[in-house]
C-alpha atoms as a PDB file:
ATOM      1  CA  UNK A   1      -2.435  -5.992  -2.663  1.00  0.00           C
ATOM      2  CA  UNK A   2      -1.353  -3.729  -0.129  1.00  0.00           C
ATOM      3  CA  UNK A   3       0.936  -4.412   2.749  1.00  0.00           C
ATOM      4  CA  UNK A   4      -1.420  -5.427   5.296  1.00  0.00           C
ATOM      5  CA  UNK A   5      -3.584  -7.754   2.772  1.00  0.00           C
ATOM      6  CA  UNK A   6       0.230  -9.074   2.298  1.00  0.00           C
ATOM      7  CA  UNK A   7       0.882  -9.725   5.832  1.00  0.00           C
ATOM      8  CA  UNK A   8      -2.516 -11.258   6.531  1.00  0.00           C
ATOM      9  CA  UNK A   9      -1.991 -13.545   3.820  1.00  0.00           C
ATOM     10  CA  UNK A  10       1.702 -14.469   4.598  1.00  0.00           C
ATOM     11  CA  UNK A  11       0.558 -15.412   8.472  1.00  0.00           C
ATOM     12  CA  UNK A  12      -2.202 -17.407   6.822  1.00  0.00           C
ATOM     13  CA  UNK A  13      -0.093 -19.362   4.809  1.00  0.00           C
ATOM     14  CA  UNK A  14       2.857 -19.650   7.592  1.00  0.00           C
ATOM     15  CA  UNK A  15       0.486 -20.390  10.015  1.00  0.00           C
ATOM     16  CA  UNK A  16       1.776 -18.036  12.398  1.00  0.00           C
ATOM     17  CA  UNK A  17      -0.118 -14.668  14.191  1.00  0.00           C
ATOM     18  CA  UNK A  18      -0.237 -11.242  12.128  1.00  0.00           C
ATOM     19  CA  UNK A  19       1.701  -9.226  14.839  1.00  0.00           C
ATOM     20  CA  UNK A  20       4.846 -11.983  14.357  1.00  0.00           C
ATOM     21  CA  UNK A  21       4.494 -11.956  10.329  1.00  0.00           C
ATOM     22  CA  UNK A  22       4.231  -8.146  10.102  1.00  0.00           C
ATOM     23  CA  UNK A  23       7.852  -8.026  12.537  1.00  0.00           C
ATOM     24  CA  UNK A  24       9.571 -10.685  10.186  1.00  0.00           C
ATOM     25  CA  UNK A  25       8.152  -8.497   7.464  1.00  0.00           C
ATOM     26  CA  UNK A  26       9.245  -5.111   8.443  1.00  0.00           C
ATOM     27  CA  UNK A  27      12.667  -6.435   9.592  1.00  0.00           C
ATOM     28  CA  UNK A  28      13.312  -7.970   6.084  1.00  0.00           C
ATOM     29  CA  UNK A  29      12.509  -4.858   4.088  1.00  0.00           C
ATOM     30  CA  UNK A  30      14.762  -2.876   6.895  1.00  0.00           C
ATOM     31  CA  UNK A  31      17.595  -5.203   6.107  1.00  0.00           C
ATOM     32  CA  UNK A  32      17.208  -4.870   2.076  1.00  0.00           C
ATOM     33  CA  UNK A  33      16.916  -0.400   2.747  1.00  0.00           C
ATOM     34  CA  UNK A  34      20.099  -0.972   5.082  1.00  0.00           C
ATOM     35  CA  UNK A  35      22.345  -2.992   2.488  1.00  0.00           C
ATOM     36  CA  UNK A  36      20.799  -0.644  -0.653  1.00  0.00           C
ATOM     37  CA  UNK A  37      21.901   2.313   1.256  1.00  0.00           C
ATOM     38  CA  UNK A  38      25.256   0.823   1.532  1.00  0.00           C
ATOM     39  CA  UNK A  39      25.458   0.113  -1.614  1.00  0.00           C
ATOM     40  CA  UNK A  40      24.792  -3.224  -1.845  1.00  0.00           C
ATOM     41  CA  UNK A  41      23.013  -5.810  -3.745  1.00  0.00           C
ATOM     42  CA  UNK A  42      20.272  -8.298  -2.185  1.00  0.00           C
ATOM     43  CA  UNK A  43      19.366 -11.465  -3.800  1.00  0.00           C
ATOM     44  CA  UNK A  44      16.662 -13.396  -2.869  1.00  0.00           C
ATOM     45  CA  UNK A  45      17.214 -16.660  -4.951  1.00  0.00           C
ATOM     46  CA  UNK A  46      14.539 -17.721  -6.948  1.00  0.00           C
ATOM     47  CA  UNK A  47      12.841 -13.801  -6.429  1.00  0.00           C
ATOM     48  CA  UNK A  48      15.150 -11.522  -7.975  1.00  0.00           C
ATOM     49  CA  UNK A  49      17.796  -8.861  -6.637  1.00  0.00           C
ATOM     50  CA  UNK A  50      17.620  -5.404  -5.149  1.00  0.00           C
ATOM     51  CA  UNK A  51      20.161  -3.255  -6.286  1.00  0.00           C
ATOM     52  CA  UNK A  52      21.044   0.672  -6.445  1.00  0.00           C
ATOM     53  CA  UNK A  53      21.089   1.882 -10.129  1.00  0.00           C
ATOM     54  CA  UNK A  54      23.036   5.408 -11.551  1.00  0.00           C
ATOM     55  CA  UNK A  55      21.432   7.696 -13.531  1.00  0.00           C
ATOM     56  CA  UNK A  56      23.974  10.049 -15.080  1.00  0.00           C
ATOM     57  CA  UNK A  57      23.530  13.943 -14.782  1.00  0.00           C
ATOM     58  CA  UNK A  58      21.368  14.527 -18.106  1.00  0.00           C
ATOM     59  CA  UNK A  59      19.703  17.790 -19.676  1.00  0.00           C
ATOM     60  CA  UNK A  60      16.005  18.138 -19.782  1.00  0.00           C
ATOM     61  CA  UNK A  61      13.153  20.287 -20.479  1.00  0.00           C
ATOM     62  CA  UNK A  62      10.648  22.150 -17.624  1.00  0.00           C
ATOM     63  CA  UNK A  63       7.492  21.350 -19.332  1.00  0.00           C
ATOM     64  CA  UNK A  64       5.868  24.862 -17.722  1.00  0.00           C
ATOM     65  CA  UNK A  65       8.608  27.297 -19.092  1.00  0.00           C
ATOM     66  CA  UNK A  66      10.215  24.902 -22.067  1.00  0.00           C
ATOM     67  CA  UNK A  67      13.593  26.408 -20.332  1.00  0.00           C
ATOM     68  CA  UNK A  68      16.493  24.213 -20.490  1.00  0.00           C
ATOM     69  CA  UNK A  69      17.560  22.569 -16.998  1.00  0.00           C
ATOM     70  CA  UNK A  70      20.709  20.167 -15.402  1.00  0.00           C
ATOM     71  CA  UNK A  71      19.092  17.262 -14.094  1.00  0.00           C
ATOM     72  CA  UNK A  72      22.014  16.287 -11.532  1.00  0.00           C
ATOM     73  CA  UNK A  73      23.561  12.462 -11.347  1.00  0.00           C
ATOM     74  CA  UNK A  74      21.217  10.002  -8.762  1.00  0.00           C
ATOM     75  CA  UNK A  75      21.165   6.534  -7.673  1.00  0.00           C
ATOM     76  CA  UNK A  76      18.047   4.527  -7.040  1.00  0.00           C
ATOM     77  CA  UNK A  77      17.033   1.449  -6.106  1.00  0.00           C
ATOM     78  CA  UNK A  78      15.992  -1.304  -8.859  1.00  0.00           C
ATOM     79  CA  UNK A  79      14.733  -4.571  -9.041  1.00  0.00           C
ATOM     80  CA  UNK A  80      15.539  -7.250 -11.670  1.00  0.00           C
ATOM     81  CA  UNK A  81      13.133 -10.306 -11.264  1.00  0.00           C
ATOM     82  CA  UNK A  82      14.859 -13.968 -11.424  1.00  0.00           C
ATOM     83  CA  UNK A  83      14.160 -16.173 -14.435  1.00  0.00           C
ATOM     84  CA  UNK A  84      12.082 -18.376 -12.025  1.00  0.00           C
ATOM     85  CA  UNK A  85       9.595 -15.220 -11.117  1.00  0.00           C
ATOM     86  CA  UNK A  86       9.576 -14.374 -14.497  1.00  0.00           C
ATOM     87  CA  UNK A  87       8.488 -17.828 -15.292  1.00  0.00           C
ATOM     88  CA  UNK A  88       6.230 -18.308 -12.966  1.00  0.00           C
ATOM     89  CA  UNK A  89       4.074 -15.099 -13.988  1.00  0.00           C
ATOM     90  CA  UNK A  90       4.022 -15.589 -17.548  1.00  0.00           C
ATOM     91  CA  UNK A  91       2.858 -19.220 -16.782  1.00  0.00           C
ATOM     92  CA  UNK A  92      -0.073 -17.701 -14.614  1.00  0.00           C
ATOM     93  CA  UNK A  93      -1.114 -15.470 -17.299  1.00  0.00           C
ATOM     94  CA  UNK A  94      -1.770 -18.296 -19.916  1.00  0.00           C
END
């Protein structure tokens, strides 16, 4: 599903107009970006929670060149789904 099949089926559902749903949308992710980039963890009970992860500095391989290389320290964002998500899927899949 891509974002617009999302919005179209959110306004369906909410009974509201596309151009409304796809503001509240857009606003929401710009609020979870704004608090990742802070640092901060979003929870969405029920969903699961946004959060910024560390990777530590590590040594790898170039695959071209088989050279050894410093793969420097990042942070990224990660999601961890709630127990109710989780439950919900596997239920759909049986």
């Amino acid at each position: 599903m891509q974002k617009t099949d999302f919005i179209k089926a959110v306004a369906e559902k909410a009974g509201v107009s596309q151009k409304d749903t796809k503001l509240v949308v857009d606003s929401a992710l710009e609020v979870i970006t704004e608090q990742l980039a802070k640092g901060e963890k979003v929870t969405l009970t029920g969903f699961g929670t946004f959060e910024v992860r560390s990777r530590k500095a590590r040594e790898g391989v170039n695959p071209q060149t088989r050279d050894k290389i410093q793969i420097p320290a990042t942070k990224t964002p990660g999601f961890s789904a709630s127990s109710t998500l989780k439950d919900r899927v596997k239920d759909e899949d049986a």
